[in-house]
PDB file of N, CA and C in Angstrom:
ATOM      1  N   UNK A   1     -26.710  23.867  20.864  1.00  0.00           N
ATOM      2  CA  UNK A   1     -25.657  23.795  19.863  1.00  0.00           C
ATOM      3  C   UNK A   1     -25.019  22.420  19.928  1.00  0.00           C
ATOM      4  N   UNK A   2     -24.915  21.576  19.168  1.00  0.00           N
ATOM      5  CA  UNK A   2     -23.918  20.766  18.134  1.00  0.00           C
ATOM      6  C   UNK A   2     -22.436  20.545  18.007  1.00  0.00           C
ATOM      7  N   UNK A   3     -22.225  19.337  18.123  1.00  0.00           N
ATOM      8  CA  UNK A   3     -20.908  19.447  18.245  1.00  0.00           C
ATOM      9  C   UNK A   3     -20.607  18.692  16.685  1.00  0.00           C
ATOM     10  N   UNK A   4     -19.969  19.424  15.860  1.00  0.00           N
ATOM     11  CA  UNK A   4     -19.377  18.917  14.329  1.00  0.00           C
ATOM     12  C   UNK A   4     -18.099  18.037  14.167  1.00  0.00           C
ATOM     13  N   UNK A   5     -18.878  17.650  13.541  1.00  0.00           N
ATOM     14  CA  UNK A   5     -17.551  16.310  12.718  1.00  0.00           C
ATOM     15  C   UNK A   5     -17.328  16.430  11.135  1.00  0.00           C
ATOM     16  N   UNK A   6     -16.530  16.384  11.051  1.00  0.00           N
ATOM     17  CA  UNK A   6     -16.395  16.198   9.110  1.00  0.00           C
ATOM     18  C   UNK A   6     -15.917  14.739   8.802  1.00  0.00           C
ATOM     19  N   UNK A   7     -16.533  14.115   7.970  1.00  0.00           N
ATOM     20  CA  UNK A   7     -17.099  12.472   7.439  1.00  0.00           C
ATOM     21  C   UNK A   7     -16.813  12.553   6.141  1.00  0.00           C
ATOM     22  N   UNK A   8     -16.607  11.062   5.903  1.00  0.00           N
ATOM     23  CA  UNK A   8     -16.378  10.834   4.486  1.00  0.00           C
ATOM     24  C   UNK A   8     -16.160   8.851   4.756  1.00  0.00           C
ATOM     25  N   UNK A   9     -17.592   8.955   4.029  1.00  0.00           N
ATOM     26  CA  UNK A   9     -17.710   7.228   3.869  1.00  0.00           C
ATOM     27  C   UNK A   9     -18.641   6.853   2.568  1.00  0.00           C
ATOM     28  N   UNK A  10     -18.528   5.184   2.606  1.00  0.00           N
ATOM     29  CA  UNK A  10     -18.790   5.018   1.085  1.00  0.00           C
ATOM     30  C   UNK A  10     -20.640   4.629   1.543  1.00  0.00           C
ATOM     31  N   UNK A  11     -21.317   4.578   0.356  1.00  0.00           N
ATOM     32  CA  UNK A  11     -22.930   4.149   0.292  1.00  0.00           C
ATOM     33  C   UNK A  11     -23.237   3.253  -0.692  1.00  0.00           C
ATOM     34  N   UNK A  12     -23.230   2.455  -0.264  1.00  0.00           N
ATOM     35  CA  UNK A  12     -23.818   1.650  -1.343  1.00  0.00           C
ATOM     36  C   UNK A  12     -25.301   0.980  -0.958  1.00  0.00           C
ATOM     37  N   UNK A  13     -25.791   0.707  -2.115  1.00  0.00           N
ATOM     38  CA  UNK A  13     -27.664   0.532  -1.792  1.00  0.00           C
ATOM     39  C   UNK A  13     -27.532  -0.115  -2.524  1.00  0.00           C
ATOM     40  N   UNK A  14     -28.191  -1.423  -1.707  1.00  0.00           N
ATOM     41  CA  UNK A  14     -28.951  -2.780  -1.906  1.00  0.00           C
ATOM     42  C   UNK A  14     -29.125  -3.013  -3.344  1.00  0.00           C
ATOM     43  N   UNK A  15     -30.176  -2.130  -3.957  1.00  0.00           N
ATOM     44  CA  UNK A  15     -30.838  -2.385  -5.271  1.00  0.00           C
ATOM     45  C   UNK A  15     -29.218  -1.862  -6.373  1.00  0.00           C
ATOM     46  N   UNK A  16     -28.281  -1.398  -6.009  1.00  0.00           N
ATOM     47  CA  UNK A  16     -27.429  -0.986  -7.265  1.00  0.00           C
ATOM     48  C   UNK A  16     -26.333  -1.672  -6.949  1.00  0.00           C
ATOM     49  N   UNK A  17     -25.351  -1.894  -7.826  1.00  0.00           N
ATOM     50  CA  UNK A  17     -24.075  -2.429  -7.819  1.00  0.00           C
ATOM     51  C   UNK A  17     -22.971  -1.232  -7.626  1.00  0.00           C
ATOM     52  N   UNK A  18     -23.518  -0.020  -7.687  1.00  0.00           N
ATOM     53  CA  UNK A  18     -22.250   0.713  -7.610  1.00  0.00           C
ATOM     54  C   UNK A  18     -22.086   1.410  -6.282  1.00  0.00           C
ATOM     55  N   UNK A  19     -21.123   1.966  -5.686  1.00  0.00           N
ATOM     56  CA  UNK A  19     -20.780   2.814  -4.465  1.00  0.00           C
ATOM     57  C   UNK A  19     -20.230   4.001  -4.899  1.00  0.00           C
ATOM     58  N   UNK A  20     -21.197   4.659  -3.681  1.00  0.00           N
ATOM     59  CA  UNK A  20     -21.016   6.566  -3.619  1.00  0.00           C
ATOM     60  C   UNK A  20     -20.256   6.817  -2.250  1.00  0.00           C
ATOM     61  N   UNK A  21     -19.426   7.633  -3.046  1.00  0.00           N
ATOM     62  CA  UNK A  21     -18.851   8.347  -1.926  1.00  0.00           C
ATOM     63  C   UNK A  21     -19.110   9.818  -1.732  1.00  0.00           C
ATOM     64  N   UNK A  22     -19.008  10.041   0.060  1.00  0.00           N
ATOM     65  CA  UNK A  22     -20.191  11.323   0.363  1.00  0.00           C
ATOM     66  C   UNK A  22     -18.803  11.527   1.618  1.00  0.00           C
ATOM     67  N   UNK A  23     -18.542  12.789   1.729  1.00  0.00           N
ATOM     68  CA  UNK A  23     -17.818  13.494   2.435  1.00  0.00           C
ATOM     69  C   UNK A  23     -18.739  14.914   2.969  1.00  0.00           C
ATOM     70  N   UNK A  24     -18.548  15.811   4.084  1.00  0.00           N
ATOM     71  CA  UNK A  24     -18.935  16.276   4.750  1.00  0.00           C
ATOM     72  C   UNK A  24     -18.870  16.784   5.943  1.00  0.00           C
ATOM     73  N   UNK A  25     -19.950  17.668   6.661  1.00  0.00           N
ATOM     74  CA  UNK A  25     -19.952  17.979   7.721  1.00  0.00           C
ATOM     75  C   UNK A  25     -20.819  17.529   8.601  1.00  0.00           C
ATOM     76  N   UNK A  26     -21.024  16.793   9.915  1.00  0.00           N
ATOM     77  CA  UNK A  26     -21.895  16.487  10.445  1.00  0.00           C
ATOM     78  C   UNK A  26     -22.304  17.169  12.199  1.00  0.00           C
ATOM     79  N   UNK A  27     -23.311  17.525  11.831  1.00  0.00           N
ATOM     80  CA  UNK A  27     -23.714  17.775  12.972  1.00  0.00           C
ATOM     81  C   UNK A  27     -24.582  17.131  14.452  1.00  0.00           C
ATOM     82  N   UNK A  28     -23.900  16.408  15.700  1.00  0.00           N
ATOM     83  CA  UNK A  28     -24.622  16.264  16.363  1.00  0.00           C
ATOM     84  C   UNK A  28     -25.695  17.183  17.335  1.00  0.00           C
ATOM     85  N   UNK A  29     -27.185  17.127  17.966  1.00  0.00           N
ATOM     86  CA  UNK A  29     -27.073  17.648  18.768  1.00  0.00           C
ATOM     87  C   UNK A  29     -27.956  16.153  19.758  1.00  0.00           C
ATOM     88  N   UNK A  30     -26.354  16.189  20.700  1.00  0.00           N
ATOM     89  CA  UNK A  30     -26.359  15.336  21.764  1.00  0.00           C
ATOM     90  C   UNK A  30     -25.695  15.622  22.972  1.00  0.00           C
ATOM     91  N   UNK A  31     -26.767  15.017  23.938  1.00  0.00           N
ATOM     92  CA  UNK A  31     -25.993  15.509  25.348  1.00  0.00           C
ATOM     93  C   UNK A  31     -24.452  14.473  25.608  1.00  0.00           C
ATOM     94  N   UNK A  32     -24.581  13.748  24.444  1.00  0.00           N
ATOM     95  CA  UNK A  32     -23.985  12.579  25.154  1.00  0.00           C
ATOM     96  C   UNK A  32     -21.999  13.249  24.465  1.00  0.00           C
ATOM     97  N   UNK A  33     -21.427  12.590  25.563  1.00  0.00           N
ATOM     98  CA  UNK A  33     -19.779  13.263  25.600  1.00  0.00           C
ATOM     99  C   UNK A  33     -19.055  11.956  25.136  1.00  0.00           C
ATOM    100  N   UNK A  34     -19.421  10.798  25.150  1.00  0.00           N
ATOM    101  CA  UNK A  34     -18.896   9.702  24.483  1.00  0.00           C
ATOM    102  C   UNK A  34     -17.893   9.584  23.451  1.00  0.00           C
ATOM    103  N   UNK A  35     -16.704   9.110  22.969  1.00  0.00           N
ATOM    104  CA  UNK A  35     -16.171   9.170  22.109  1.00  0.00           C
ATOM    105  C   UNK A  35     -17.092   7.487  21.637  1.00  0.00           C
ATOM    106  N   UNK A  36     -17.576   7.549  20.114  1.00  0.00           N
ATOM    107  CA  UNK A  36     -18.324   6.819  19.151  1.00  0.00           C
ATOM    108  C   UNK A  36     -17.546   6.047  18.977  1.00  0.00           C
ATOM    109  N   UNK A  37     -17.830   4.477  18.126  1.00  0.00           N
ATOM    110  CA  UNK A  37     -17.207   3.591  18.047  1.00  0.00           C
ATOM    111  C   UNK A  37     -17.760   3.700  16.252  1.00  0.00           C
ATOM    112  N   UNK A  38     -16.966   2.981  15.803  1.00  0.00           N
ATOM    113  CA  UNK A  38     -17.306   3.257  14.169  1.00  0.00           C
ATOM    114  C   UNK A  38     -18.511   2.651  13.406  1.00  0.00           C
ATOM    115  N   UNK A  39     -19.050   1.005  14.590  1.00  0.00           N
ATOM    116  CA  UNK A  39     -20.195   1.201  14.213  1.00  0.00           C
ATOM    117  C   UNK A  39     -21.052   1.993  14.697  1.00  0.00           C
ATOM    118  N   UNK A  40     -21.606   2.577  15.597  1.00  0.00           N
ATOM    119  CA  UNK A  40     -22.300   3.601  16.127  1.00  0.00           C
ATOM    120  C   UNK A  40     -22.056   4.363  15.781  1.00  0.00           C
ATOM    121  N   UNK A  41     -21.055   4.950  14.455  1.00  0.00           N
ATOM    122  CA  UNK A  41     -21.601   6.363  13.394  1.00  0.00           C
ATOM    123  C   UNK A  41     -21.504   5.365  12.572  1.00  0.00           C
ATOM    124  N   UNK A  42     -21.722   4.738  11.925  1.00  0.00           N
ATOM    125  CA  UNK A  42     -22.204   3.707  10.709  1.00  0.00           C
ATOM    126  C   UNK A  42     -23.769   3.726  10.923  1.00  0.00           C
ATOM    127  N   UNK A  43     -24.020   3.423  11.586  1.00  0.00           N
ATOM    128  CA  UNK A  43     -25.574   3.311  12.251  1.00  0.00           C
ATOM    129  C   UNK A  43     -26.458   4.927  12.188  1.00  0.00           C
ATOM    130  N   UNK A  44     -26.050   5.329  12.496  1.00  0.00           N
ATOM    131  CA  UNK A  44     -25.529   6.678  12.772  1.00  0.00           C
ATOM    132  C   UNK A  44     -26.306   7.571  11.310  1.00  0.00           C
ATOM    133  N   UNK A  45     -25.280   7.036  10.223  1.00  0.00           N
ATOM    134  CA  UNK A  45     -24.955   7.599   9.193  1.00  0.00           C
ATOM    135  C   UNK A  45     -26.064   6.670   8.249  1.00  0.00           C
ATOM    136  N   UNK A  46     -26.310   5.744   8.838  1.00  0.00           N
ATOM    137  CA  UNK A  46     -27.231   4.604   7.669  1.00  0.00           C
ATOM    138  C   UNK A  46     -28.786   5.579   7.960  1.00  0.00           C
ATOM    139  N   UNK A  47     -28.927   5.923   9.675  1.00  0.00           N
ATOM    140  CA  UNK A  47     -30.534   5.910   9.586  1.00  0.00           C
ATOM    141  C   UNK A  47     -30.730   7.762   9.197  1.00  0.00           C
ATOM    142  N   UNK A  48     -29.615   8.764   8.923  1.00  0.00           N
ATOM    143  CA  UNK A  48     -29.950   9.836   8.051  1.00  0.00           C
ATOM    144  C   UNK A  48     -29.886   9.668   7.038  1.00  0.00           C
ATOM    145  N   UNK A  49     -29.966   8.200   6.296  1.00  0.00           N
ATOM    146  CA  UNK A  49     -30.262   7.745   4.621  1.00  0.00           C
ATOM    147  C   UNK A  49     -31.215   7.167   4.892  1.00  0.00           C
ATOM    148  N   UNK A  50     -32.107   7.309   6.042  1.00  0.00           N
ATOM    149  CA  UNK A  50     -33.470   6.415   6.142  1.00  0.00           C
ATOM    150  C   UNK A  50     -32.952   4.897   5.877  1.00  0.00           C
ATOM    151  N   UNK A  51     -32.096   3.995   5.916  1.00  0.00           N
ATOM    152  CA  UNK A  51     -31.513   3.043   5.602  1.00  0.00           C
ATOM    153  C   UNK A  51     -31.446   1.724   6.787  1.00  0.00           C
ATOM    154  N   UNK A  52     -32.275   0.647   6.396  1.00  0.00           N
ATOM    155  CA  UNK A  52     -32.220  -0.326   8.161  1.00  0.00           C
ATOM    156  C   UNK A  52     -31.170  -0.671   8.284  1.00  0.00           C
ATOM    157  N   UNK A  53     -29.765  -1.036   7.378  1.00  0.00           N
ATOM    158  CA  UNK A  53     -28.568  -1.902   7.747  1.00  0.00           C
ATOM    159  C   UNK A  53     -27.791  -0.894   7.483  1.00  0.00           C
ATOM    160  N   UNK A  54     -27.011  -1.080   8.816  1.00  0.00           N
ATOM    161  CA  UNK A  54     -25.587   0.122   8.812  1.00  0.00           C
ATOM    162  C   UNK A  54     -24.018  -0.341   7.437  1.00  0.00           C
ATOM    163  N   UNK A  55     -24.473  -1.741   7.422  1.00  0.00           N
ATOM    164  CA  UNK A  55     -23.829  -2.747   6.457  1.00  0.00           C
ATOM    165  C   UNK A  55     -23.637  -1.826   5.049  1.00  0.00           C
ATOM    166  N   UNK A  56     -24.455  -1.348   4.504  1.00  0.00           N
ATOM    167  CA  UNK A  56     -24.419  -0.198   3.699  1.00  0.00           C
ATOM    168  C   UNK A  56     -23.426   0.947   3.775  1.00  0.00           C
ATOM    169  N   UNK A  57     -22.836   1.047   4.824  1.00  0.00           N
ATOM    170  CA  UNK A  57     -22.199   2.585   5.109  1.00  0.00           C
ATOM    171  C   UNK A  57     -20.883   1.809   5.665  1.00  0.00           C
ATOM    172  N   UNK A  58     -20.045   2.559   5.166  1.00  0.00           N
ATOM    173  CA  UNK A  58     -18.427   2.408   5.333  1.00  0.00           C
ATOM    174  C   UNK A  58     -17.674   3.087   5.616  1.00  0.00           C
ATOM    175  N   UNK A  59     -16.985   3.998   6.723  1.00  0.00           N
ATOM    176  CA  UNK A  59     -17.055   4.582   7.350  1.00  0.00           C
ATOM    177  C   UNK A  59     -15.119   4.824   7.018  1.00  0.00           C
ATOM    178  N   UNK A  60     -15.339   5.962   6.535  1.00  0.00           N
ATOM    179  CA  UNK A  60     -13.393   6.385   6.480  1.00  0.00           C
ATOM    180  C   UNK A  60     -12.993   7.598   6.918  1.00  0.00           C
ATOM    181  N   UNK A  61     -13.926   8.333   7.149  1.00  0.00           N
ATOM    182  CA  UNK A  61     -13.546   9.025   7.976  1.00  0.00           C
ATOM    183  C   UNK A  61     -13.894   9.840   9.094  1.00  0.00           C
ATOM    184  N   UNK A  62     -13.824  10.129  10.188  1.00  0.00           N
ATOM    185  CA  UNK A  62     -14.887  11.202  11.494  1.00  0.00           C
ATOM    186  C   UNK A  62     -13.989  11.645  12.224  1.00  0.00           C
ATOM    187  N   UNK A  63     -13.839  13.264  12.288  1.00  0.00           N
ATOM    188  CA  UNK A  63     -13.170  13.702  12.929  1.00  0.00           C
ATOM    189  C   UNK A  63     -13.812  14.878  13.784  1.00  0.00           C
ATOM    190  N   UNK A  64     -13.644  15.303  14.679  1.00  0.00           N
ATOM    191  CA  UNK A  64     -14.338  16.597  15.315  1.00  0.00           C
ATOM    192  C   UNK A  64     -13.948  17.968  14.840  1.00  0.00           C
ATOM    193  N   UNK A  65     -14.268  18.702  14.605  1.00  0.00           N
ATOM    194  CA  UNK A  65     -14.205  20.265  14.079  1.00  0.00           C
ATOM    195  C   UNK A  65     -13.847  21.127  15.415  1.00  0.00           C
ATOM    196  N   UNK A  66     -12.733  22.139  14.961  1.00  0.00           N
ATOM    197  CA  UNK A  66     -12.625  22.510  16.204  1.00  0.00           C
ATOM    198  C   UNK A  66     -13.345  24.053  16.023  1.00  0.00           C
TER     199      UNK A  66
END
C-alpha cells in the first residue's frame, strides 16, 4: 500500500503555447519516508506524462491524504 497525496500543477508541452491545469490524487508506492523537495515531484510528475524535462510541470500543490 501507497501513501496518497492530492496535486494540482500546471502542464504545459513543448509543441503548444497553452497550459493545462491537472489537480488530483496521487499515489506513491515507495519504501522511501522522505519528505520530497518540489523538484523531485516535478520530476516525479513530468515522467507519469512520459515527459524528459520536469521544466514542463509546475508544481502548486502536494499534500498528503490522511
Amino acid at each position: 500500500m501507497g501513501t496518497k497525496y492530492y496535486t494540482r500543477f500546471l502542464l504545459q508541452t513543448l509543441d503548444q503555447d497553452s497550459v493545462d491545469e491537472y489537480s488530483g490524487v496521487v499515489e506513491l508506492h515507495s519504501a522511501r519516508q522522505a519528505v520530497m523537495d518540489t523538484v523531485e515531484i516535478e520530476k516525479l510528475l513530468a515522467q507519469s506524462f512520459d515527459l524528459d524535462a520536469s521544466d514542463q510541470i509546475r508544481l502548486l500543490n502536494w499534500s498528503p491524504l490522511h
